[in-house]
Protein backbone atom coordinates (compact mmCIF):
# COMPACT_ATOMS: atom_id res chain seq x y z
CA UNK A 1 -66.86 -97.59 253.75
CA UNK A 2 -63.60 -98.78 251.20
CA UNK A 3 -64.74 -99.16 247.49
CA UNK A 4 -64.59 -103.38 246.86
CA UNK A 5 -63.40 -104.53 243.49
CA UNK A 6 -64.32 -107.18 240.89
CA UNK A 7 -61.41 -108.14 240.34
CA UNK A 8 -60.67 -109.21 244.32
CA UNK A 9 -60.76 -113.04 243.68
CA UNK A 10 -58.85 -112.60 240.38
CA UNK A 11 -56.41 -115.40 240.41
CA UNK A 12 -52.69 -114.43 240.16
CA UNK A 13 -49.11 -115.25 239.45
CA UNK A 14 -45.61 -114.32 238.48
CA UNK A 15 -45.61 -116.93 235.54
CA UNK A 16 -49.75 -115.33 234.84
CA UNK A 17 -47.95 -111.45 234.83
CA UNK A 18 -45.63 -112.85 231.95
CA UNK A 19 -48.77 -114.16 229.96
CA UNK A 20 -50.50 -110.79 230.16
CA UNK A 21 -47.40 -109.03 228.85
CA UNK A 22 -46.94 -111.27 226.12
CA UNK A 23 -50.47 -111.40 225.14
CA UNK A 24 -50.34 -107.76 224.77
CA UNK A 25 -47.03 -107.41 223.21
CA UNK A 26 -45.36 -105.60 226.16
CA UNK A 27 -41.85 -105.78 226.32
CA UNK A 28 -40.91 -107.78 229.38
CA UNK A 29 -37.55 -106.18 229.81
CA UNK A 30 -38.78 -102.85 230.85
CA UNK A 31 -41.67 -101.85 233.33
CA UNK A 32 -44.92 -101.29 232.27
CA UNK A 33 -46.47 -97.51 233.87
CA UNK A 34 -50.00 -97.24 233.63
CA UNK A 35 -52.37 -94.61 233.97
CA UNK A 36 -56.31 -95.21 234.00
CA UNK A 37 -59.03 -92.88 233.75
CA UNK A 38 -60.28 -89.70 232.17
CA UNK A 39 -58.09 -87.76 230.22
CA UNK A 40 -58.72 -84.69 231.97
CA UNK A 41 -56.47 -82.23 233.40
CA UNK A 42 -58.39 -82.25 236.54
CA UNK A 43 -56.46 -85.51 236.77
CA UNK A 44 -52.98 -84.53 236.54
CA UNK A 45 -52.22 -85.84 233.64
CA UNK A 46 -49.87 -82.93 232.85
CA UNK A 47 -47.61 -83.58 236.12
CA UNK A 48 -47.55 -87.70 234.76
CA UNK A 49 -46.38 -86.70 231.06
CA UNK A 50 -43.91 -83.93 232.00
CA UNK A 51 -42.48 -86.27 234.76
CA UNK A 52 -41.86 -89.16 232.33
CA UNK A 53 -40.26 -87.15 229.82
CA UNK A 54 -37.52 -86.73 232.82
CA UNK A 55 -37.14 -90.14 233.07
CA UNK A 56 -36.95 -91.51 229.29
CA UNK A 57 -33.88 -92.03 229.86
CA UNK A 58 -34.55 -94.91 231.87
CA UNK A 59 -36.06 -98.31 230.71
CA UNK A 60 -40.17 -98.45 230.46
CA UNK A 61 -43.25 -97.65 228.36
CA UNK A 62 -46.51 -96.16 230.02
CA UNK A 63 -49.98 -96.71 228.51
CA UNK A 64 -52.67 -94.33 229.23
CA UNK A 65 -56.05 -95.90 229.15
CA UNK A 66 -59.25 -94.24 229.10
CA UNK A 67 -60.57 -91.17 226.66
CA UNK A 68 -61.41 -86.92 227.52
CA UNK A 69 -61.50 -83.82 226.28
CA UNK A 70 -57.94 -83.31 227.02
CA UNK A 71 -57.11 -86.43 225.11
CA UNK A 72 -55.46 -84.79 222.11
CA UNK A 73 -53.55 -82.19 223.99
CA UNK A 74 -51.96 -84.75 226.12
CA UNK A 75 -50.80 -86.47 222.72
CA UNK A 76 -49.06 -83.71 221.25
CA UNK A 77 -47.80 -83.02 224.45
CA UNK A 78 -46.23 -86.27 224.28
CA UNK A 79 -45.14 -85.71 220.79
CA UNK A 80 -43.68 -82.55 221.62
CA UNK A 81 -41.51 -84.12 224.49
CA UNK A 82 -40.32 -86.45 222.42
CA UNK A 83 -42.63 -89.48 224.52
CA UNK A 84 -44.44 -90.37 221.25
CA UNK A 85 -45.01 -89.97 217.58
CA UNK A 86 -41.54 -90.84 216.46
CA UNK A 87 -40.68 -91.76 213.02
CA UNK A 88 -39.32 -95.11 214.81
CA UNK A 89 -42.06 -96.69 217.19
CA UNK A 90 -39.46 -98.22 219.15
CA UNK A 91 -38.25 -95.03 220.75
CA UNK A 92 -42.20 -94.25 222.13
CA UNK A 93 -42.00 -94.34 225.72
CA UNK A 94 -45.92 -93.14 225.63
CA UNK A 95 -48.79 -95.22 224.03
CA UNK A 96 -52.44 -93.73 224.13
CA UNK A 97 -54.59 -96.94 224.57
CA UNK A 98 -57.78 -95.54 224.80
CA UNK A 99 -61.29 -96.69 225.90
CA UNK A 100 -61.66 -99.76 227.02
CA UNK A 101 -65.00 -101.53 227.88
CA UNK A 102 -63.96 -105.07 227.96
CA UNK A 103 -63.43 -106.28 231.73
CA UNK A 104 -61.36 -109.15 230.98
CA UNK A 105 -59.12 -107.01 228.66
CA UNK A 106 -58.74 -104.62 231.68
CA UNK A 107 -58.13 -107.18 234.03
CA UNK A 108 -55.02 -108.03 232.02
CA UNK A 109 -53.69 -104.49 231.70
CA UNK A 110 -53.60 -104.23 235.41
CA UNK A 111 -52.02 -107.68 235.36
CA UNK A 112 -49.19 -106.94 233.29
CA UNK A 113 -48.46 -103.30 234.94
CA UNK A 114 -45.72 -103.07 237.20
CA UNK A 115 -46.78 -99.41 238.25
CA UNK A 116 -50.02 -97.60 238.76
CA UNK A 117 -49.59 -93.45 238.13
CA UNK A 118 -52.20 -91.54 239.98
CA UNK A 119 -51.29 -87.97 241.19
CA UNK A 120 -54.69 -87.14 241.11
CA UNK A 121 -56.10 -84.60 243.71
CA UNK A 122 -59.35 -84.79 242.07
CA UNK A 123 -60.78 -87.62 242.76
CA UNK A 124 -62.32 -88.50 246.44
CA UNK A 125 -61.66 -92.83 246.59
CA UNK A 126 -60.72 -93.92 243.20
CA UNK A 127 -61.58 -97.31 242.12
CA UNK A 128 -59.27 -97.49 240.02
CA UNK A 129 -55.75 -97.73 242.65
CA UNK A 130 -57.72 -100.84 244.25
CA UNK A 131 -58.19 -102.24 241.01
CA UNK A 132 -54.57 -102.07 240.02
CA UNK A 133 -53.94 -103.49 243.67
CA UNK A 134 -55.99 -106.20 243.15
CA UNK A 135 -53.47 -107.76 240.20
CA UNK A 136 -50.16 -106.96 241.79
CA UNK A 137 -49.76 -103.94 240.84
CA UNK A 138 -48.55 -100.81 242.91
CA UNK A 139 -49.59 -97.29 242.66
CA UNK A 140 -48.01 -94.13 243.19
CA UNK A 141 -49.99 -90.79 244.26
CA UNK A 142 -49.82 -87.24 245.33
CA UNK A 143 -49.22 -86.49 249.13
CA UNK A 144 -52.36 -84.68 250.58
CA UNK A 145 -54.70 -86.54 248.14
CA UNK A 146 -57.60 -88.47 249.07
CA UNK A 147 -55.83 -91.14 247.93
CA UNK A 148 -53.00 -91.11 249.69
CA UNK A 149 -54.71 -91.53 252.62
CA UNK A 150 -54.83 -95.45 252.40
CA UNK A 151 -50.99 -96.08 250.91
CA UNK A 152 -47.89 -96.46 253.18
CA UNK A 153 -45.18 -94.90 251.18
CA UNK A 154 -42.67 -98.31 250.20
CA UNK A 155 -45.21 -100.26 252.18
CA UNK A 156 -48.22 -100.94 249.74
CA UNK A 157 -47.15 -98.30 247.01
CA UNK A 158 -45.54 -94.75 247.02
CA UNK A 159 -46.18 -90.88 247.98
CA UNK A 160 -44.67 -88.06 246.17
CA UNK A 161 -44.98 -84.44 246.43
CA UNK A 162 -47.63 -83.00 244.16
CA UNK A 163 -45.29 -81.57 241.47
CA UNK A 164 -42.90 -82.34 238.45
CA UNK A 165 -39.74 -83.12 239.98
CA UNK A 166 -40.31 -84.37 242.35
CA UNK A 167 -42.76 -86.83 241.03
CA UNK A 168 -39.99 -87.56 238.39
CA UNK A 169 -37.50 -88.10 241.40
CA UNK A 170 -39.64 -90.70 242.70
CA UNK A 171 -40.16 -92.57 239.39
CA UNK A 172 -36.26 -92.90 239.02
CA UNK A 173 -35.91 -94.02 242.43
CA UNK A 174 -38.67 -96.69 242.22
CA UNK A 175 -37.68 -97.85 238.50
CA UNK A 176 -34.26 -98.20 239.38
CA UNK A 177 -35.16 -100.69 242.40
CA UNK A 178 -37.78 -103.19 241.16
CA UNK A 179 -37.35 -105.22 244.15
CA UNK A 180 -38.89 -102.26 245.86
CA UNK A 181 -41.63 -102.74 243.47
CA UNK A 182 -42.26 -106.18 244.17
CA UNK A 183 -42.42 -105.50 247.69
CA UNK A 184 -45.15 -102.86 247.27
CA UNK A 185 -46.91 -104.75 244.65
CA UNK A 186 -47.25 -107.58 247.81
CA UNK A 187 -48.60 -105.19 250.04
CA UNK A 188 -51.13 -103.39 247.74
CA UNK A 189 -52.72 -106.80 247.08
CA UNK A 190 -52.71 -107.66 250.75
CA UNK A 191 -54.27 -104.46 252.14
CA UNK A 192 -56.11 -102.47 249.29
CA UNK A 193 -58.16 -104.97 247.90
CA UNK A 194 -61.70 -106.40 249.55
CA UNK A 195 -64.96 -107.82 247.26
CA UNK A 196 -67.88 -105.87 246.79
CA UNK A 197 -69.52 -108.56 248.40
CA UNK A 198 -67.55 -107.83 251.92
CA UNK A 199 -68.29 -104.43 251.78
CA UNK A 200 -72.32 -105.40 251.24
CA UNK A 201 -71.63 -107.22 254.54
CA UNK A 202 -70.18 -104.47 256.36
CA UNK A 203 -72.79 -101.92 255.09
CA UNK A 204 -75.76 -104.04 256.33
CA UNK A 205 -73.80 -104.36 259.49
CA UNK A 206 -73.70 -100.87 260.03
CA UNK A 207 -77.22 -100.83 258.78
CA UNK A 208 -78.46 -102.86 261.36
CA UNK A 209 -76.11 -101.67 264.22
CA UNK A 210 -78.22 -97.90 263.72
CA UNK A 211 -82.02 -99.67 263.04
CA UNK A 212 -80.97 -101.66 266.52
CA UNK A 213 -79.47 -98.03 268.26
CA UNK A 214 -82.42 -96.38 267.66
CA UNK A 215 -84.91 -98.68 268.45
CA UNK A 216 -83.53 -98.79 271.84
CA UNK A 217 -84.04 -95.30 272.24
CA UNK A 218 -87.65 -95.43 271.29
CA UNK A 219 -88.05 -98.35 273.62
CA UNK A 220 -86.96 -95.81 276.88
């Protein structure tokens, strides 16, 4: 059975995106990357830093949300490749967000994200891509993950092979296309994203389609 999300019935709109990236200062001239979760390196966070430092060329800013062990590695990391910690705070292409416990305040981070990074091969069905989905808001993962499993590459996000450049190759060809973005971000939101309270309903179902198989068989 899918994972639901809370944030299935969350209202949403082009003019409502604006609003969230306004309300948290987010330039709206240049996509907003996000990355959610623990700052492990079980995660892949490595593959996500490395790749965007291939790519600062390009318009964006990424925001990492979420805290780990690996947390202050991955920031000089960042420093080191230039991605953050600059003298001028303009030039940071990386800013690390951290925790954040507030629903509502996460609800609006997805909103105002144009792209989801998760290369993860760690984790099994992540909450977290149908969350993004669920505000508009693509995702692109490693092929042979878990994950990738439920995204049709253009479709309702993006594949890329699990390593640097080619994840970087990816990001350039999908920031330099938003329309492509758009299009994904329609079809994330259209097939990714179901209430917990449908998949309560389809668990009793199966529930009661197994109580009702078996008591036939004790009834031959």
């Amino acid at each position: 059975v899918d994972n639901g999300t809370e944030f299935a019935d969350a209202p949403y709109t082009e003019e409502m995106k604006w609003a969230a990236k306004k309300e948290l200062y987010v330039a709206v001239d240049e996509p907003l990357l996000l990355f959610v979760g623990q700052h492990i390196w079980e995660k892949n966070v490595k593959l996500i830093i490395e790749a965007l430092a291939k790519v600062k060329d390009l318009p964006y800013h990424a925001l990492f949300v979420g805290d780990g062990y690996a947390r202050a590695d991955m920031q000089a990391m960042a420093a080191k490749l230039g991605l953050s910690g600059n003298s001028d705070y303009r030039k940071d292409k990386i800013t690390f967000f951290g925790s954040v416990q507030s629903r509502e305040l996460m609800q609006m981070i997805y909103m105002a994200s144009d792209l989801f990074l998760f290369p993860s091969i760690y984790d099994n069905a992540p909450l977290v891509v149908r969350e993004a989905a669920s505000l508009h808001t693509p995702s692109i993962v490693a092929r042979g993950s878990n994950t990738a499993e439920i995204i049709q590459d253009g479709i309702n996000g993006f594949l890329s092979d699990n390593d640097v450049t080619a994840f970087a190759n990816r990001l350039r060809y999908i920031l330099e296309r938003p329309t492509i973005i758009s299009w994904a971000a329609k079809g994330a939101a259209e097939t990714l994203v179901r209430s917990w309270e449908d998949i309560a309903v389809e668990v009793l179902d199966r529930y009661q389609h197994l109580i009702d198989r078996q008591q036939n068989r004790l009834a031959i």
